[in-house]
N, C-alpha and C. Protein backbone atom coordinates (compact mmCIF):
# COMPACT_ATOMS: atom_id res chain seq x y z
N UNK A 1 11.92 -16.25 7.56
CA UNK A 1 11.56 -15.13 6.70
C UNK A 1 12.28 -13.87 7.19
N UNK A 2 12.72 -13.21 6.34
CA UNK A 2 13.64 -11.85 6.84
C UNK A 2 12.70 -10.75 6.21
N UNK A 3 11.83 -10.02 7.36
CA UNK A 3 11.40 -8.80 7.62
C UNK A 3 12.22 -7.68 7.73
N UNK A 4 12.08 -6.76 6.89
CA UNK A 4 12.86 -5.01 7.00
C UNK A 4 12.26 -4.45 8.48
N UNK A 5 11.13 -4.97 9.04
CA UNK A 5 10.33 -4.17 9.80
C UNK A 5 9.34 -5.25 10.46
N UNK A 6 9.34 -5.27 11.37
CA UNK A 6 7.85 -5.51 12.49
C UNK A 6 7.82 -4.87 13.34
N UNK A 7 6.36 -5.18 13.94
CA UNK A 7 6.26 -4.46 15.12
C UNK A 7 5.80 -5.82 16.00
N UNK A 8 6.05 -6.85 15.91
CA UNK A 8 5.62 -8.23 16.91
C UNK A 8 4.52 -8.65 17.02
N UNK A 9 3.56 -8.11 15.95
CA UNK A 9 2.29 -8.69 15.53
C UNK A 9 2.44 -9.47 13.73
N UNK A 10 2.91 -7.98 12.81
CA UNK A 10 3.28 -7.92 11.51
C UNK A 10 4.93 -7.71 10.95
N UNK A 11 4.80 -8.15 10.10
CA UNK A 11 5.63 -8.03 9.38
C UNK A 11 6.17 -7.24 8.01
N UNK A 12 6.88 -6.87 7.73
CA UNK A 12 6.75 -6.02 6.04
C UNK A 12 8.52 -7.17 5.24
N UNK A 13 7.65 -6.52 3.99
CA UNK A 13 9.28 -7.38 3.24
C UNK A 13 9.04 -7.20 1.87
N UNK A 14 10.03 -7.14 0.97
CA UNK A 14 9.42 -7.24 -0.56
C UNK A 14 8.51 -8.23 -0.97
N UNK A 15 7.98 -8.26 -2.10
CA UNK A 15 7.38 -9.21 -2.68
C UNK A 15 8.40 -10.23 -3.32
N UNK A 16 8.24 -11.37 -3.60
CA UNK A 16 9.14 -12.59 -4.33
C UNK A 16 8.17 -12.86 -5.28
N UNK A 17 8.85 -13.84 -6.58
CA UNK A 17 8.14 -14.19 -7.73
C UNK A 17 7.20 -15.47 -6.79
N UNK A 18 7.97 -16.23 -5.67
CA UNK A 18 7.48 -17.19 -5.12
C UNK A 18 6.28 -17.19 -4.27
N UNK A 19 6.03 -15.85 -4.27
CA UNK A 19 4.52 -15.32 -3.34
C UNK A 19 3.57 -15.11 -4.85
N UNK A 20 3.96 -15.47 -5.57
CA UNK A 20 2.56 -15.35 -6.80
C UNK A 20 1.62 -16.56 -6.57
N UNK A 21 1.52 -17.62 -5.88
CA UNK A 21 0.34 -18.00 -5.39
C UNK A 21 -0.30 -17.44 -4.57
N UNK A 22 0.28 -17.16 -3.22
CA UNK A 22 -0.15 -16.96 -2.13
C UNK A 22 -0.87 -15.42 -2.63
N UNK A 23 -0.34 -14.64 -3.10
CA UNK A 23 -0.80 -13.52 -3.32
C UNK A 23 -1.96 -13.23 -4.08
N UNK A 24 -1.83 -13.46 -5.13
CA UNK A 24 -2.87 -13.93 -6.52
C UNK A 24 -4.45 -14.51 -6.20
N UNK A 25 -4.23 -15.77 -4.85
CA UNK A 25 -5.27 -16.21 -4.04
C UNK A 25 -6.16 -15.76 -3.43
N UNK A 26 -4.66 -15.07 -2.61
CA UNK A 26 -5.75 -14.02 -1.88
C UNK A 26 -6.04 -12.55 -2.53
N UNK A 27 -5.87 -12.31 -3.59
CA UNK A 27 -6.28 -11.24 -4.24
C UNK A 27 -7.66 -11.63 -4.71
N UNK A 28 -7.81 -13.06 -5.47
CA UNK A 28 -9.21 -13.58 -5.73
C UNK A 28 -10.25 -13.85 -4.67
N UNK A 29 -9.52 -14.06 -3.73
CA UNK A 29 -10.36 -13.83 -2.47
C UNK A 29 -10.89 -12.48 -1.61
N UNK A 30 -10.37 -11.44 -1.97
CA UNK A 30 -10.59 -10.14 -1.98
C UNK A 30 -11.12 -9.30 -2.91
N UNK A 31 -11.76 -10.05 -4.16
CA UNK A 31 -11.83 -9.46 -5.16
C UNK A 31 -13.39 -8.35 -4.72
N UNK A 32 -14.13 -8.92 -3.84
CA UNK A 32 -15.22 -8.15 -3.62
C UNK A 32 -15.29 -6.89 -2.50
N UNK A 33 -14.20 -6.91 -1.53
CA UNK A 33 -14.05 -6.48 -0.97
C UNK A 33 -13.47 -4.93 -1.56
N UNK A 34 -12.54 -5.08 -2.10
CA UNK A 34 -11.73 -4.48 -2.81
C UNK A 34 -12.45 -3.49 -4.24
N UNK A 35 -13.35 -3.72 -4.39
CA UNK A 35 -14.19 -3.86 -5.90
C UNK A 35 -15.24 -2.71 -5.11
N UNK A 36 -15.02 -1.37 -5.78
CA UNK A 36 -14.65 -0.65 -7.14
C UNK A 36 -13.37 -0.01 -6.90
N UNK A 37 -12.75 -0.12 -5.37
CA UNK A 37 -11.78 0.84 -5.54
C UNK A 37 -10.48 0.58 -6.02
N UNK A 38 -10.22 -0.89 -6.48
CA UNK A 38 -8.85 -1.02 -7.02
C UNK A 38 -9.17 -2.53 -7.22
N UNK A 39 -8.20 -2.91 -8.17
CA UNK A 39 -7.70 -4.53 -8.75
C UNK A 39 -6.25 -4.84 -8.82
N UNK A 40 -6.15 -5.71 -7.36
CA UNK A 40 -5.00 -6.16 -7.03
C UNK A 40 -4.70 -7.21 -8.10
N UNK A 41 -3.70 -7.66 -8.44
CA UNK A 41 -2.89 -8.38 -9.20
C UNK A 41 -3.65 -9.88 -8.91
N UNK A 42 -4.53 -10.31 -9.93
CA UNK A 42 -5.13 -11.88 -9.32
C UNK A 42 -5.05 -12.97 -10.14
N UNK A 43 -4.04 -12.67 -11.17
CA UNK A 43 -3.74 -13.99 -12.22
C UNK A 43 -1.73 -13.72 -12.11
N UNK A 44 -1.15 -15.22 -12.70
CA UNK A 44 0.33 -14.81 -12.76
C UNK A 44 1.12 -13.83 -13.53
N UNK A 45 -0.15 -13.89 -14.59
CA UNK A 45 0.31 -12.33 -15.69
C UNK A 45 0.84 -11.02 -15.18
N UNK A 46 -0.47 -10.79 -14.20
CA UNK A 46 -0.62 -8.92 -13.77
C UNK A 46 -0.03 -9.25 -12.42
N UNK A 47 0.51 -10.62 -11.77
CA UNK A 47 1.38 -10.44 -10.73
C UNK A 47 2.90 -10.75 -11.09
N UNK A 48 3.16 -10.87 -12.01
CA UNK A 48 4.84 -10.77 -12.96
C UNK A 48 4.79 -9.03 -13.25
N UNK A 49 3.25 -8.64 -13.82
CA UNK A 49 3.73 -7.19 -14.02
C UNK A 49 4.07 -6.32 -12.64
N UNK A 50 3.18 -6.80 -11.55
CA UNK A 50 3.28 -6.26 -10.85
C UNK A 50 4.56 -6.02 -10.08
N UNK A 51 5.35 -7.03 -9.76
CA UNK A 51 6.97 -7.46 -9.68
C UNK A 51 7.94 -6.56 -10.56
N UNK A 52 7.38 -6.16 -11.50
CA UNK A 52 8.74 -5.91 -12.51
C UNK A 52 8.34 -3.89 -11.59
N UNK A 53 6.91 -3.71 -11.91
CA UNK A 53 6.68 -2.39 -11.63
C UNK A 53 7.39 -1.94 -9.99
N UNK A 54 7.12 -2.91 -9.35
CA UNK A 54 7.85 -2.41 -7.72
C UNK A 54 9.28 -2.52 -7.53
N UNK A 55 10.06 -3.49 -9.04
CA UNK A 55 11.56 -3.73 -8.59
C UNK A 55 12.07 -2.09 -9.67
N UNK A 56 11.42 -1.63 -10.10
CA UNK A 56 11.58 -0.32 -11.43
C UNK A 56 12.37 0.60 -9.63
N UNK A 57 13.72 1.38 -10.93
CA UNK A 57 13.53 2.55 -9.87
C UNK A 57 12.88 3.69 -9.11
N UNK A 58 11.87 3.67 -9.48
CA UNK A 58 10.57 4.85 -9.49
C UNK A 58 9.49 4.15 -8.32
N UNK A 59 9.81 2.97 -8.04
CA UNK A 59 8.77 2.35 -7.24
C UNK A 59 9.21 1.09 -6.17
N UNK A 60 8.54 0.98 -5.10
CA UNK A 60 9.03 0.21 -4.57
C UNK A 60 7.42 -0.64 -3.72
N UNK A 61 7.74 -2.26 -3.29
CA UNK A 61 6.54 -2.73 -3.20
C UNK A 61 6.77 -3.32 -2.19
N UNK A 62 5.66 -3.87 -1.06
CA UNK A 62 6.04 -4.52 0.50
C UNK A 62 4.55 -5.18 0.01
N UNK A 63 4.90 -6.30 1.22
CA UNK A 63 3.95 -7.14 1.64
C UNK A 63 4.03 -7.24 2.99
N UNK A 64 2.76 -7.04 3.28
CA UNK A 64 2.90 -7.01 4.93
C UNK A 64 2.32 -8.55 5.12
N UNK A 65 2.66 -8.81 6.67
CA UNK A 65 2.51 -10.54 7.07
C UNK A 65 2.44 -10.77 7.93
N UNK A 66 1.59 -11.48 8.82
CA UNK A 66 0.75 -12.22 9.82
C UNK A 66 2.53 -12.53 10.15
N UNK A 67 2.69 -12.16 11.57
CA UNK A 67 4.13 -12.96 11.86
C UNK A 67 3.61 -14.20 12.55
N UNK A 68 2.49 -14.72 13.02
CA UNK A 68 2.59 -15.94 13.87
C UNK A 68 2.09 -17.18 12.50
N UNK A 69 1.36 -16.38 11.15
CA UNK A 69 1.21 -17.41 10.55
C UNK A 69 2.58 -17.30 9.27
N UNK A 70 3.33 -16.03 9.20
CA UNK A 70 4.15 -15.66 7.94
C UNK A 70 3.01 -15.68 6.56
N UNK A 71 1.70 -15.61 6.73
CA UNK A 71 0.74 -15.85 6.41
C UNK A 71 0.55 -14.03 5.18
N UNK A 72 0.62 -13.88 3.75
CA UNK A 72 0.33 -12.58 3.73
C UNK A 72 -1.01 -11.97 3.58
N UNK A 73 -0.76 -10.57 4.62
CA UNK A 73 -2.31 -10.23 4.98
C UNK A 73 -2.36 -8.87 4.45
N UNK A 74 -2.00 -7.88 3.40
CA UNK A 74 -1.80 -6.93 2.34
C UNK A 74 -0.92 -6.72 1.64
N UNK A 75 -0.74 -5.81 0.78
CA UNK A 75 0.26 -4.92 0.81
C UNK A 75 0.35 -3.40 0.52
N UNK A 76 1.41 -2.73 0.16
CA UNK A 76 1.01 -1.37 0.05
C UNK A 76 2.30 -1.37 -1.35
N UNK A 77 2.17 -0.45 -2.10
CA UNK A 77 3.07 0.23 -3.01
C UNK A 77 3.45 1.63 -2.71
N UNK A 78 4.65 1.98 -2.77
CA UNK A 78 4.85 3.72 -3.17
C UNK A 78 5.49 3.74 -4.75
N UNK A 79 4.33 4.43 -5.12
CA UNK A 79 4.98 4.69 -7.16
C UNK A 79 5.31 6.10 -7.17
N UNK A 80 5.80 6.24 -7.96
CA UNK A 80 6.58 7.84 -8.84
C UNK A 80 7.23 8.38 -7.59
N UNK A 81 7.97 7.66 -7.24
CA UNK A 81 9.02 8.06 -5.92
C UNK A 81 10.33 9.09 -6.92
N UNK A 82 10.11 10.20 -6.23
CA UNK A 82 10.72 11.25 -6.68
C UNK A 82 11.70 11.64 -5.79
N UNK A 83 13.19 11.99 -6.02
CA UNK A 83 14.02 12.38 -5.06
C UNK A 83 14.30 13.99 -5.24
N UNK A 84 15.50 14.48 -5.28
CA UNK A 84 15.53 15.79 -4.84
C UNK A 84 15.23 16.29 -4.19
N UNK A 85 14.69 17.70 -4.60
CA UNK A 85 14.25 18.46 -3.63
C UNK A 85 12.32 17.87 -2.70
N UNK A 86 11.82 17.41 -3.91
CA UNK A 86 10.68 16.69 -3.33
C UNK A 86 10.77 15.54 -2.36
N UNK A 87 11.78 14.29 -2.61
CA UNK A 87 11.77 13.21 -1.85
C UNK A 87 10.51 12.81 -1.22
N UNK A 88 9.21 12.22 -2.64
CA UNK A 88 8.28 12.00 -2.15
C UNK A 88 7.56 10.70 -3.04
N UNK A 89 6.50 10.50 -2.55
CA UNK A 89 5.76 9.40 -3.90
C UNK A 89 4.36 9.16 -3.30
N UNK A 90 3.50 8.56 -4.09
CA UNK A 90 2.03 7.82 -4.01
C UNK A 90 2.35 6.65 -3.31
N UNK A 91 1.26 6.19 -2.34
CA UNK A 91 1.13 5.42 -1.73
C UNK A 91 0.08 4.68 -2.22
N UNK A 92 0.09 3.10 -1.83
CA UNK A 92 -1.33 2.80 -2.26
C UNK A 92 -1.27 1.22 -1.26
N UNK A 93 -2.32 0.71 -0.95
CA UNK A 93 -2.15 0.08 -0.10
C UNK A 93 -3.72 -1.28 -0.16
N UNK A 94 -3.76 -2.28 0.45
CA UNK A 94 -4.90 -2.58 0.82
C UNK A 94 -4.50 -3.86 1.38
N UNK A 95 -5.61 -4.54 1.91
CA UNK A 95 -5.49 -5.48 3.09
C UNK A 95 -6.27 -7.05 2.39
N UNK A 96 -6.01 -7.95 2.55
CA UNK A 96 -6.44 -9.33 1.87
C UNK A 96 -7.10 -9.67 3.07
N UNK A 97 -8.15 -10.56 2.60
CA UNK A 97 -9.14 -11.32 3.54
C UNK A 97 -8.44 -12.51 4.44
N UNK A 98 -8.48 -12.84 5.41
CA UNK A 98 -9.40 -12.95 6.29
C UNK A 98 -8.86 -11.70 7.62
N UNK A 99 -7.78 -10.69 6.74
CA UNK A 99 -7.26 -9.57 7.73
C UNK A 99 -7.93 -8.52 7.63
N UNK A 100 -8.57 -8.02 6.52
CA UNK A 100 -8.80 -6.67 6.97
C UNK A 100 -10.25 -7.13 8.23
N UNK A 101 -9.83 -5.64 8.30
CA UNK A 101 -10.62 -5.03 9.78
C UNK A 101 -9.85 -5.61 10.95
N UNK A 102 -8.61 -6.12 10.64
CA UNK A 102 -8.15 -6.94 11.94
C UNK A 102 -6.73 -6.04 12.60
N UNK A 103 -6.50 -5.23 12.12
CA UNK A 103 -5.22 -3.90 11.97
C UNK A 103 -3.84 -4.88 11.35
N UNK A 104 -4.19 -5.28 10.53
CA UNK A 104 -2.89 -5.81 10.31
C UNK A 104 -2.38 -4.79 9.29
N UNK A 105 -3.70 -4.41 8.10
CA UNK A 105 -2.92 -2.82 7.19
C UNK A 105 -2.85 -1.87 8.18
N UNK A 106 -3.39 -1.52 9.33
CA UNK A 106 -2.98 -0.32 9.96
C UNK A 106 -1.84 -0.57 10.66
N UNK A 107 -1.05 -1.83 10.96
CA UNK A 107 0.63 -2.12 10.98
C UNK A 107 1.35 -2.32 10.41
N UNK A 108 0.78 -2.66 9.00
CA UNK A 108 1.77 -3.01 8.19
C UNK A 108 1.82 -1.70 7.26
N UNK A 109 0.65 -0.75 7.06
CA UNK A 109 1.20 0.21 6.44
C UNK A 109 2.22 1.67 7.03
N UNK A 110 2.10 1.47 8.56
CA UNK A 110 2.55 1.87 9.68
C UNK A 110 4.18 1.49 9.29
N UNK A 111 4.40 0.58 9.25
CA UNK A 111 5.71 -0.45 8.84
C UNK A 111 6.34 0.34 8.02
N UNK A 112 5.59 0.67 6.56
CA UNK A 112 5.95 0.89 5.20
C UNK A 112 6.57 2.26 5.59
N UNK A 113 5.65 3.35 6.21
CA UNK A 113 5.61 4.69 6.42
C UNK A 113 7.29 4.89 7.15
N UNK A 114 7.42 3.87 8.23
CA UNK A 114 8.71 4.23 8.99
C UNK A 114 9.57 4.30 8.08
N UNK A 115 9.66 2.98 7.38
CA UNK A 115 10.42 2.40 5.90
C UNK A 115 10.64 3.34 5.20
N UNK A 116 10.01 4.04 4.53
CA UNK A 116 9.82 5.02 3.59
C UNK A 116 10.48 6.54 4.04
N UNK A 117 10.22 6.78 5.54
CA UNK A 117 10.85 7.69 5.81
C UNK A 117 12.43 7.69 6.13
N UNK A 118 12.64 6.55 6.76
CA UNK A 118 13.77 6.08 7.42
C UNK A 118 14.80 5.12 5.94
N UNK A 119 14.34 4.62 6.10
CA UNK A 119 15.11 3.47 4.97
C UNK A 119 15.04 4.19 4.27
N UNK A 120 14.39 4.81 3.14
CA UNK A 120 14.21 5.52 1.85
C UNK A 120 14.50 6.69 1.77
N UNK A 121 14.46 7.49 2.86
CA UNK A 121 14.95 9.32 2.84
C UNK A 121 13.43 9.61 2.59
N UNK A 122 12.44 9.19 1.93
CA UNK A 122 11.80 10.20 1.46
C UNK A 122 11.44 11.26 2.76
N UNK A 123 10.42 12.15 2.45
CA UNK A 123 9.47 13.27 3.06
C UNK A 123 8.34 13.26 3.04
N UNK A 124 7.20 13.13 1.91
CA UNK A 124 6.27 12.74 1.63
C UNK A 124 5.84 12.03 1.24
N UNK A 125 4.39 11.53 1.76
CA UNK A 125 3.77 10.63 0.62
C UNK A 125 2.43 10.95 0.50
N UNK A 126 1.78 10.47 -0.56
CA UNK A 126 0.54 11.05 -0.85
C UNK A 126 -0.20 9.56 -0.98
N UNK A 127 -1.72 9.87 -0.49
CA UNK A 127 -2.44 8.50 -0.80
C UNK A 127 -3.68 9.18 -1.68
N UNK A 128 -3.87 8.43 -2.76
CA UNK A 128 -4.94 9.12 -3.01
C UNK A 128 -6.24 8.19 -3.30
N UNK A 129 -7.53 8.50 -2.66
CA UNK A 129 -8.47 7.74 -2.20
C UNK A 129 -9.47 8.14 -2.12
N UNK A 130 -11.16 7.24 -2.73
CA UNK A 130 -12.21 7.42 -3.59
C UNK A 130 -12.88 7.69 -2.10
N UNK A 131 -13.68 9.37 -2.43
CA UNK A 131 -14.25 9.64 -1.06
C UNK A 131 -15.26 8.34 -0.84
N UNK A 132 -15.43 7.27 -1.23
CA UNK A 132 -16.44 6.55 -1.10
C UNK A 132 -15.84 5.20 -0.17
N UNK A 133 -14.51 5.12 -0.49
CA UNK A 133 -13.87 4.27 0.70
C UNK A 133 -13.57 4.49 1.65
N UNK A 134 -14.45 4.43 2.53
CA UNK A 134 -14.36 4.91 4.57
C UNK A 134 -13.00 3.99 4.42
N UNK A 135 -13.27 2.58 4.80
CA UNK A 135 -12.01 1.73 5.49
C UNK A 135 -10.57 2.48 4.97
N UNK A 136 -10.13 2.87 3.73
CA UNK A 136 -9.33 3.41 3.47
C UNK A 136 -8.83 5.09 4.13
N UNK A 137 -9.79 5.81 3.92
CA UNK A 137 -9.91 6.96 4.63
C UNK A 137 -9.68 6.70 6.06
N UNK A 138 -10.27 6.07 6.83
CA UNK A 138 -10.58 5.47 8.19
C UNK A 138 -8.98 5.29 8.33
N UNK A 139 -8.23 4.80 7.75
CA UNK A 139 -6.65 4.11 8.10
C UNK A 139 -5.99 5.14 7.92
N UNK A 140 -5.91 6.19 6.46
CA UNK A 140 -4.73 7.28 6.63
C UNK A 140 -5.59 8.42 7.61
N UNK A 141 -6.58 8.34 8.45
CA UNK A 141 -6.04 9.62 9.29
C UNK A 141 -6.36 8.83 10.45
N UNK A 142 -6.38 7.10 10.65
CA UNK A 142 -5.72 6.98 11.94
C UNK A 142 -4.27 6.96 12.34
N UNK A 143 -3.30 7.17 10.71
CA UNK A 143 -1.87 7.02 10.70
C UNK A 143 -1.34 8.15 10.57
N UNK A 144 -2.18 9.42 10.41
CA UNK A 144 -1.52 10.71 10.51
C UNK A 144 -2.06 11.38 9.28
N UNK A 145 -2.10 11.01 8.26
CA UNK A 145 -2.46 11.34 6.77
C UNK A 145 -3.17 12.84 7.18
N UNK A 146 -2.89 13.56 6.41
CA UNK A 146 -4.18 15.16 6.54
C UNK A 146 -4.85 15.28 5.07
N UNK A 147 -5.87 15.56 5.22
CA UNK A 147 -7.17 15.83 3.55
C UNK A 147 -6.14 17.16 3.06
N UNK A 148 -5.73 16.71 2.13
CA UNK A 148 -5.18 17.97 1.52
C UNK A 148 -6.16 19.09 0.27
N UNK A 149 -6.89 18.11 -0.08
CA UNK A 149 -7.93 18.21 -1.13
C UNK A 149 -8.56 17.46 -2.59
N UNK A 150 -9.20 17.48 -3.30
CA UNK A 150 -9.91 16.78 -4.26
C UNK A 150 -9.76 16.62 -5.54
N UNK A 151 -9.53 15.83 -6.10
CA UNK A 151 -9.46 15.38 -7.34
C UNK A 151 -10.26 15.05 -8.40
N UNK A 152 -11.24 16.05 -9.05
CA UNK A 152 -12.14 15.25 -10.17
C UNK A 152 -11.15 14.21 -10.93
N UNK A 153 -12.25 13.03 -11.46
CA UNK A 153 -11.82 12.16 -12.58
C UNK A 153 -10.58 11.99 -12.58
N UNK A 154 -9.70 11.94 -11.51
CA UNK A 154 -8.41 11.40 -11.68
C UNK A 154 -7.33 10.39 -11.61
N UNK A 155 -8.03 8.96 -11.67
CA UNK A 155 -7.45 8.17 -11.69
C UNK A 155 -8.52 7.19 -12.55
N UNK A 156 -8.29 6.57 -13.23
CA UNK A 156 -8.96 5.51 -14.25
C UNK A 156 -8.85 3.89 -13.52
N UNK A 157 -10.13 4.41 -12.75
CA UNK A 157 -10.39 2.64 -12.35
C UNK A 157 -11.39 2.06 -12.55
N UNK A 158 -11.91 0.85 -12.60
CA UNK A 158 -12.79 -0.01 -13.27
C UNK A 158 -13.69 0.34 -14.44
N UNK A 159 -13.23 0.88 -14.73
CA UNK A 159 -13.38 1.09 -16.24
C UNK A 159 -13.80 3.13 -16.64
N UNK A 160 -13.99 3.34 -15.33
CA UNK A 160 -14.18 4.77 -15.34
C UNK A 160 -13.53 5.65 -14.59
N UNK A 161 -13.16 6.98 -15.11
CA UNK A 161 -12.28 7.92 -14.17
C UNK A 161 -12.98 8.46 -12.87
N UNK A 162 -12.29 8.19 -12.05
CA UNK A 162 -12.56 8.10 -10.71
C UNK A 162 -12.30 9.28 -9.64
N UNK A 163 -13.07 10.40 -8.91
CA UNK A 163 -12.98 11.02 -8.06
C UNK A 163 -11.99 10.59 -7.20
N UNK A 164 -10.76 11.35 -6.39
CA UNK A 164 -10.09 11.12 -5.43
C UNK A 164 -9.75 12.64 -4.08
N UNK A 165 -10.35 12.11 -3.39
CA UNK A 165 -9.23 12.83 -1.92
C UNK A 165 -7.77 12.78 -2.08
N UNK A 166 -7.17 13.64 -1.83
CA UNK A 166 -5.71 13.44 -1.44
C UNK A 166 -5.23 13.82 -0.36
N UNK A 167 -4.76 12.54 0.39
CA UNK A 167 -4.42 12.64 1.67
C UNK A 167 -2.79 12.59 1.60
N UNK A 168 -2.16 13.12 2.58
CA UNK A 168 -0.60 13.37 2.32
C UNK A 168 -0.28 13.26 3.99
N UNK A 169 1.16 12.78 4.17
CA UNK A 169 1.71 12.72 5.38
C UNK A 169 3.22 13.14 5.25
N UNK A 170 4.04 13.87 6.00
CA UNK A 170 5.06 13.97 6.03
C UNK A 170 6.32 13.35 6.99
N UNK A 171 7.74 13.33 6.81
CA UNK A 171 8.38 12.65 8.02
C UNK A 171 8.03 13.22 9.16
N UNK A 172 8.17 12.47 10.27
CA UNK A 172 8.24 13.13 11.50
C UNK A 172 9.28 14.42 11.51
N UNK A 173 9.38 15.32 12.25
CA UNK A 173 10.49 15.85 12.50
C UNK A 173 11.79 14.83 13.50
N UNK A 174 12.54 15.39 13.06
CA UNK A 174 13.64 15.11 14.35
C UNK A 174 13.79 15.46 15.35
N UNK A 175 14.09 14.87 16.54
CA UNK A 175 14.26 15.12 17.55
C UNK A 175 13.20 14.11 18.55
């Protein structure tokens, strides 16, 4: 398997059409975990859409991976990746069962972040996240993320518009 990135626990890499089992599985296997704050891709339909949306120029998609099993244990997206003077985008991320709580998203989204700064140019990224999800919260400000501030009704999930935090991180400096 050819990884962009590990750190000798995890792995990161695009998604393939050929991970629509493995993925899809464990998305149905996460479905409760995951549930109210987002719906990962868990049939071959909305994981073909999901493929076409991360190969778009505006977006890009990783799967992070168990390196001793190549086993996948999340992933993360950055959408509306903007260049210019911004060089920034949304982040979004989450972890499949039997990994979370095990830091494999806090390495593999760790992964993405280097990626994103380094590989990608960007500067920023923004996560934006339902004050009601600690584990999520819990991960962007063990990775640096700062509360920038609040969002009424701004994102439409499970069937209703949804309160969000916005947490934001920038590149390191140089040097």
């Amino acid at each position: 398997m050819r990884y962009l990135r590990t750190d000798g626990r995890v792995g990161i890499r695009r998604p393939r059409a050929a991970d629509e089992g493995e993925f899809t599985a464990a998305a149905r296997r996460s479905r409760d975990l995951h549930h109210p704050w987002l719906a990962a891709p868990d049939d071959p339909e909305k994981y073909a859409a999901y493929l076409r949306k991360v190969r778009g120029r505006d977006n890009s998609g990783y799967l992070f991976c168990d390196l001793a099993t190549a086993e996948i244990a999340g992933y993360a997206t950055i959408s509306g990746i903007m260049l210019g003077a911004l060089r920034g985008g949304h982040l979004g991320y989450a972890a499949f069962l039997p990994y979370a709580g095990t830091g494999h998203a806090a390495a593999g989204v760790g992964l993405v972040l280097d990626h994103a700064f380094t590989g990608l140019g960007l500067h920023r990224l923004e996560a934006n996240i339902q004050p009601g999800n600690e584990p999520s919260r819990r991960l962007a400000r063990r990775l640096g993320f700062r509360l920038e501030g609040f969002s009424p009704d701004y994102l439409f999930i499970d069937g209703a518009w949804r309160d969000h935090e916005r947490w934001a991180i920038t590149a390191p400096e140089p040097g």
